[in-house]
N, C-alpha and C. Protein backbone atom coordinates (compact mmCIF):
# COMPACT_ATOMS: atom_id res chain seq x y z
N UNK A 1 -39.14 -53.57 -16.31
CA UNK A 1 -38.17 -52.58 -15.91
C UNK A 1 -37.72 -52.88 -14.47
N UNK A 2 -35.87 -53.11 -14.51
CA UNK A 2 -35.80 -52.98 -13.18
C UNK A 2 -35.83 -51.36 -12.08
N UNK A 3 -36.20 -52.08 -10.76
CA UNK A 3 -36.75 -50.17 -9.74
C UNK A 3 -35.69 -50.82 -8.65
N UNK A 4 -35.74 -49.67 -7.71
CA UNK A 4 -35.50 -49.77 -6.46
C UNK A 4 -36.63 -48.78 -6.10
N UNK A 5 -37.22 -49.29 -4.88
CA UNK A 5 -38.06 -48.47 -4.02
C UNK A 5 -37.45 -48.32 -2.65
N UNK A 6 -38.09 -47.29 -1.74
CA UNK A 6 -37.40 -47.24 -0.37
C UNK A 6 -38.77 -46.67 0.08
N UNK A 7 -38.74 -47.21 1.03
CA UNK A 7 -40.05 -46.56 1.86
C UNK A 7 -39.42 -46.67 3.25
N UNK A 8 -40.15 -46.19 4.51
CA UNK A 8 -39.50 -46.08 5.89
C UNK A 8 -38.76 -46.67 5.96
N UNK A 9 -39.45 -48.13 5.57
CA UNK A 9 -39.03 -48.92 6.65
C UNK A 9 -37.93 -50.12 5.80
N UNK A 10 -38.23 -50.31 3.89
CA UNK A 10 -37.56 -51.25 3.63
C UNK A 10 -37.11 -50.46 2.03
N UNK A 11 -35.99 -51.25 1.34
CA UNK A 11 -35.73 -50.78 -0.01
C UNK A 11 -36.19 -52.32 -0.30
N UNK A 12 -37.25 -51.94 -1.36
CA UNK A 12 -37.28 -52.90 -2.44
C UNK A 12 -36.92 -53.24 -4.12
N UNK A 13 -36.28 -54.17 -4.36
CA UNK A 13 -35.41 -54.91 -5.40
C UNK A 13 -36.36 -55.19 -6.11
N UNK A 14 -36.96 -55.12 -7.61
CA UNK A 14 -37.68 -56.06 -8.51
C UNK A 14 -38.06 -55.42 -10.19
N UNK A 15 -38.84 -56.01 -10.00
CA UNK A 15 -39.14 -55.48 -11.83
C UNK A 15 -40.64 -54.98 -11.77
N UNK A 16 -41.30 -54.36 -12.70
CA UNK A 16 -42.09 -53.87 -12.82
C UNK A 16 -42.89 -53.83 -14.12
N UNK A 17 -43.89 -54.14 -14.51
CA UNK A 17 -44.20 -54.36 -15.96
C UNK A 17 -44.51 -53.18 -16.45
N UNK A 18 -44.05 -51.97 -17.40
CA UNK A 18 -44.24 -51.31 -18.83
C UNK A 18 -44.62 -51.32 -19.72
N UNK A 19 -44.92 -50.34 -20.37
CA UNK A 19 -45.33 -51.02 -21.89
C UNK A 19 -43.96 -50.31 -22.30
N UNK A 20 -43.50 -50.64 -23.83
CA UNK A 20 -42.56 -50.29 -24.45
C UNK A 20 -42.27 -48.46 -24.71
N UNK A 21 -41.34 -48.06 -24.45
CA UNK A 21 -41.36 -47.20 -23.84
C UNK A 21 -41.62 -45.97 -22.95
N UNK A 22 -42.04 -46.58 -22.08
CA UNK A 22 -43.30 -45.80 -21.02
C UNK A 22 -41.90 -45.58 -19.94
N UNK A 23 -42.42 -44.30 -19.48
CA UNK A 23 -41.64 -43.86 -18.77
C UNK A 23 -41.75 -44.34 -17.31
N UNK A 24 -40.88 -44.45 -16.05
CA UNK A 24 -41.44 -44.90 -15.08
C UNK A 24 -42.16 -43.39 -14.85
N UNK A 25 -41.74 -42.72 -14.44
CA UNK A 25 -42.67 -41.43 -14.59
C UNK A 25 -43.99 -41.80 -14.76
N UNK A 26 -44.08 -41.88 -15.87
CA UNK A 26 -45.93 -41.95 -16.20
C UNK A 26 -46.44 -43.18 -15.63
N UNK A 27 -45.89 -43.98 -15.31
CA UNK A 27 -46.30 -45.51 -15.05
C UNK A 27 -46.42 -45.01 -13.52
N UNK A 28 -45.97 -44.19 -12.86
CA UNK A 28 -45.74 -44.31 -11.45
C UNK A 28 -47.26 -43.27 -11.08
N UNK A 29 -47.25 -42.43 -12.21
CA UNK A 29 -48.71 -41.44 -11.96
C UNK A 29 -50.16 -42.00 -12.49
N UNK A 30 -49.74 -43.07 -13.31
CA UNK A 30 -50.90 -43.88 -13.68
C UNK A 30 -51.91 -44.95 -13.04
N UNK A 31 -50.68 -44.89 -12.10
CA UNK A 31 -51.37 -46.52 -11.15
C UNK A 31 -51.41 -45.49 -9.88
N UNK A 32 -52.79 -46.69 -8.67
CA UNK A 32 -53.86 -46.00 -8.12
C UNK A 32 -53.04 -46.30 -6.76
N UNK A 33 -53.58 -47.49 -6.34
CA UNK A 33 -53.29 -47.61 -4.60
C UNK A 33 -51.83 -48.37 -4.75
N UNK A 34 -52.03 -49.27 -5.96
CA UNK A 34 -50.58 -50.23 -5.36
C UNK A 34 -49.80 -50.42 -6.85
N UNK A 35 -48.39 -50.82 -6.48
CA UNK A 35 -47.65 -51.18 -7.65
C UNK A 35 -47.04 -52.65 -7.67
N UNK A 36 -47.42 -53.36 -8.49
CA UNK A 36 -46.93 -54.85 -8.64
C UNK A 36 -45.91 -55.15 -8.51
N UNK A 37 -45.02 -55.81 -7.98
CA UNK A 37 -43.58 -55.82 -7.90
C UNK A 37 -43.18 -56.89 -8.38
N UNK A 38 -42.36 -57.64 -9.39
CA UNK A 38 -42.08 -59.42 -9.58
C UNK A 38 -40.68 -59.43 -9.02
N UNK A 39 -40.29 -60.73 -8.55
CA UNK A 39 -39.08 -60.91 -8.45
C UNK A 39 -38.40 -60.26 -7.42
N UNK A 40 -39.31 -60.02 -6.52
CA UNK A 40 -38.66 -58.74 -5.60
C UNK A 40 -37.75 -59.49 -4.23
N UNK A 41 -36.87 -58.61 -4.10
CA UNK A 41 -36.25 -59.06 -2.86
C UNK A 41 -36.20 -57.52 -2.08
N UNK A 42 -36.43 -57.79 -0.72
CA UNK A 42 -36.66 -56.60 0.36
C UNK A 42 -35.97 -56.61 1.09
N UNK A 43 -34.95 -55.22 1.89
CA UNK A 43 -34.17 -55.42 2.26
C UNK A 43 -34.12 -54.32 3.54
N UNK A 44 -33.47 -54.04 4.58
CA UNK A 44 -33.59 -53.43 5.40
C UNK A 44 -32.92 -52.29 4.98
N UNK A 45 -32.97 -50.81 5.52
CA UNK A 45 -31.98 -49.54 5.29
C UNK A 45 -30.45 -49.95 5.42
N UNK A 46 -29.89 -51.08 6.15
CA UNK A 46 -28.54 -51.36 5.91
C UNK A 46 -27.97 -52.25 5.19
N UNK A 47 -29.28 -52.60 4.54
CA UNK A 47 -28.66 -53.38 2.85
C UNK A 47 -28.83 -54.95 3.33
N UNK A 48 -29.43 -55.46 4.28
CA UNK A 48 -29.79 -56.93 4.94
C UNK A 48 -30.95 -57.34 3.98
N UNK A 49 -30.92 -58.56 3.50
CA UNK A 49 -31.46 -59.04 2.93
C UNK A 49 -32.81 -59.85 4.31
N UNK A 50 -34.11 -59.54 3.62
CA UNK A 50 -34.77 -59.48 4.59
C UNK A 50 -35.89 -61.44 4.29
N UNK A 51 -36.02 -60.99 2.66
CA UNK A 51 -36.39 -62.03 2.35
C UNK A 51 -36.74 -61.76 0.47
N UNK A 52 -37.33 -62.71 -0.38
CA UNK A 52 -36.90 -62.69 -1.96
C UNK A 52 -38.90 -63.33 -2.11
N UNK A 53 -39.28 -62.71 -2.74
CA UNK A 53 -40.78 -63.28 -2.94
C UNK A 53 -40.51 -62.83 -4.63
N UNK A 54 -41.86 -63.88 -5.49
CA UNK A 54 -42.19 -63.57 -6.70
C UNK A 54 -42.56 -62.38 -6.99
N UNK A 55 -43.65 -61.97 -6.32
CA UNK A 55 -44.52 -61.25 -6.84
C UNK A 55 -45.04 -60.28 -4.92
N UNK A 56 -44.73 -58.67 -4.93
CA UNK A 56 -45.07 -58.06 -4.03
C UNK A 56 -45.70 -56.92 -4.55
N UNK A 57 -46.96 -56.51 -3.71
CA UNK A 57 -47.91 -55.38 -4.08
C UNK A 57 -47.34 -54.18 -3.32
N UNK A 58 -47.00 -53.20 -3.50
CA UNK A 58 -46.28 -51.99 -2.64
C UNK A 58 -47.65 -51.36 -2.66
N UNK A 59 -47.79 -50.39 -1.72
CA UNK A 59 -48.41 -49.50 -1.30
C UNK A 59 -48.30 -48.36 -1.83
N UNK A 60 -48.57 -47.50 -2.86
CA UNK A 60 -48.04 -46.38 -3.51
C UNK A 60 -47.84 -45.34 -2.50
N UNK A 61 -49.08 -45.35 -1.31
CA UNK A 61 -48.30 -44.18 -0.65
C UNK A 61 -47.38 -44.42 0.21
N UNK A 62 -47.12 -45.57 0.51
CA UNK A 62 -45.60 -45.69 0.90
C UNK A 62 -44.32 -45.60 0.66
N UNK A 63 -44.47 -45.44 -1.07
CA UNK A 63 -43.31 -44.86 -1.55
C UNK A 63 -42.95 -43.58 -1.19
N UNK A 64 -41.27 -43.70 -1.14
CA UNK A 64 -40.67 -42.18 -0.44
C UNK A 64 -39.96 -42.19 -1.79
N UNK A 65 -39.16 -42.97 -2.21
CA UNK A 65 -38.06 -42.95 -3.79
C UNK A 65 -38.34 -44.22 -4.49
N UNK A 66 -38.40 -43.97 -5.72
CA UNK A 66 -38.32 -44.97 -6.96
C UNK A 66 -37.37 -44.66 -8.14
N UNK A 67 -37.07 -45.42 -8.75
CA UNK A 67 -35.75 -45.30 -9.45
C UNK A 67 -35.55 -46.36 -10.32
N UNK A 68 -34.95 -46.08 -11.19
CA UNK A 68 -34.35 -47.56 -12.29
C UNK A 68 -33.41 -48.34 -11.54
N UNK A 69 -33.78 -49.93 -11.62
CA UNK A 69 -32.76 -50.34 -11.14
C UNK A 69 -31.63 -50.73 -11.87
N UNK A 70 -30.95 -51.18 -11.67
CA UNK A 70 -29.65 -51.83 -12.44
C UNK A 70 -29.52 -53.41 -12.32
């Protein structure tokens, strides 16, 4: 599933693994300290591309918004 995340300091771009129809909802209350990110690219609050990695571990309590991406 593609997300956008935003936390203070960065919005992050990537995908997220699901099972077949799992809500991000439940996927977001299921998992503990961190959320796997693939494919992610991170970007500053004015949309600057900061840098593009495979695979990033987010911090769950650093999430402020999560969302489907497009």
């Amino acid at each position: 599933m593609q997300v956008r995340i935003w936390t203070s300091s960065f919005i992050i771009l990537g995908e997220i693994d699901t099972f077949k129809d799992e809500r991000l909802t439940d996927y977001i209350r299921d998992r503990k300290d961190f959320i796997a990110v693939t494919q992610a690219r991170v970007l500053n609050h004015d949309g600057k591309e900061l840098f593009r990695t495979p695979f990033l571990n987010v911090a769950s309590r650093h999430i402020e918004v999560i969302m489907p991406g497009e």
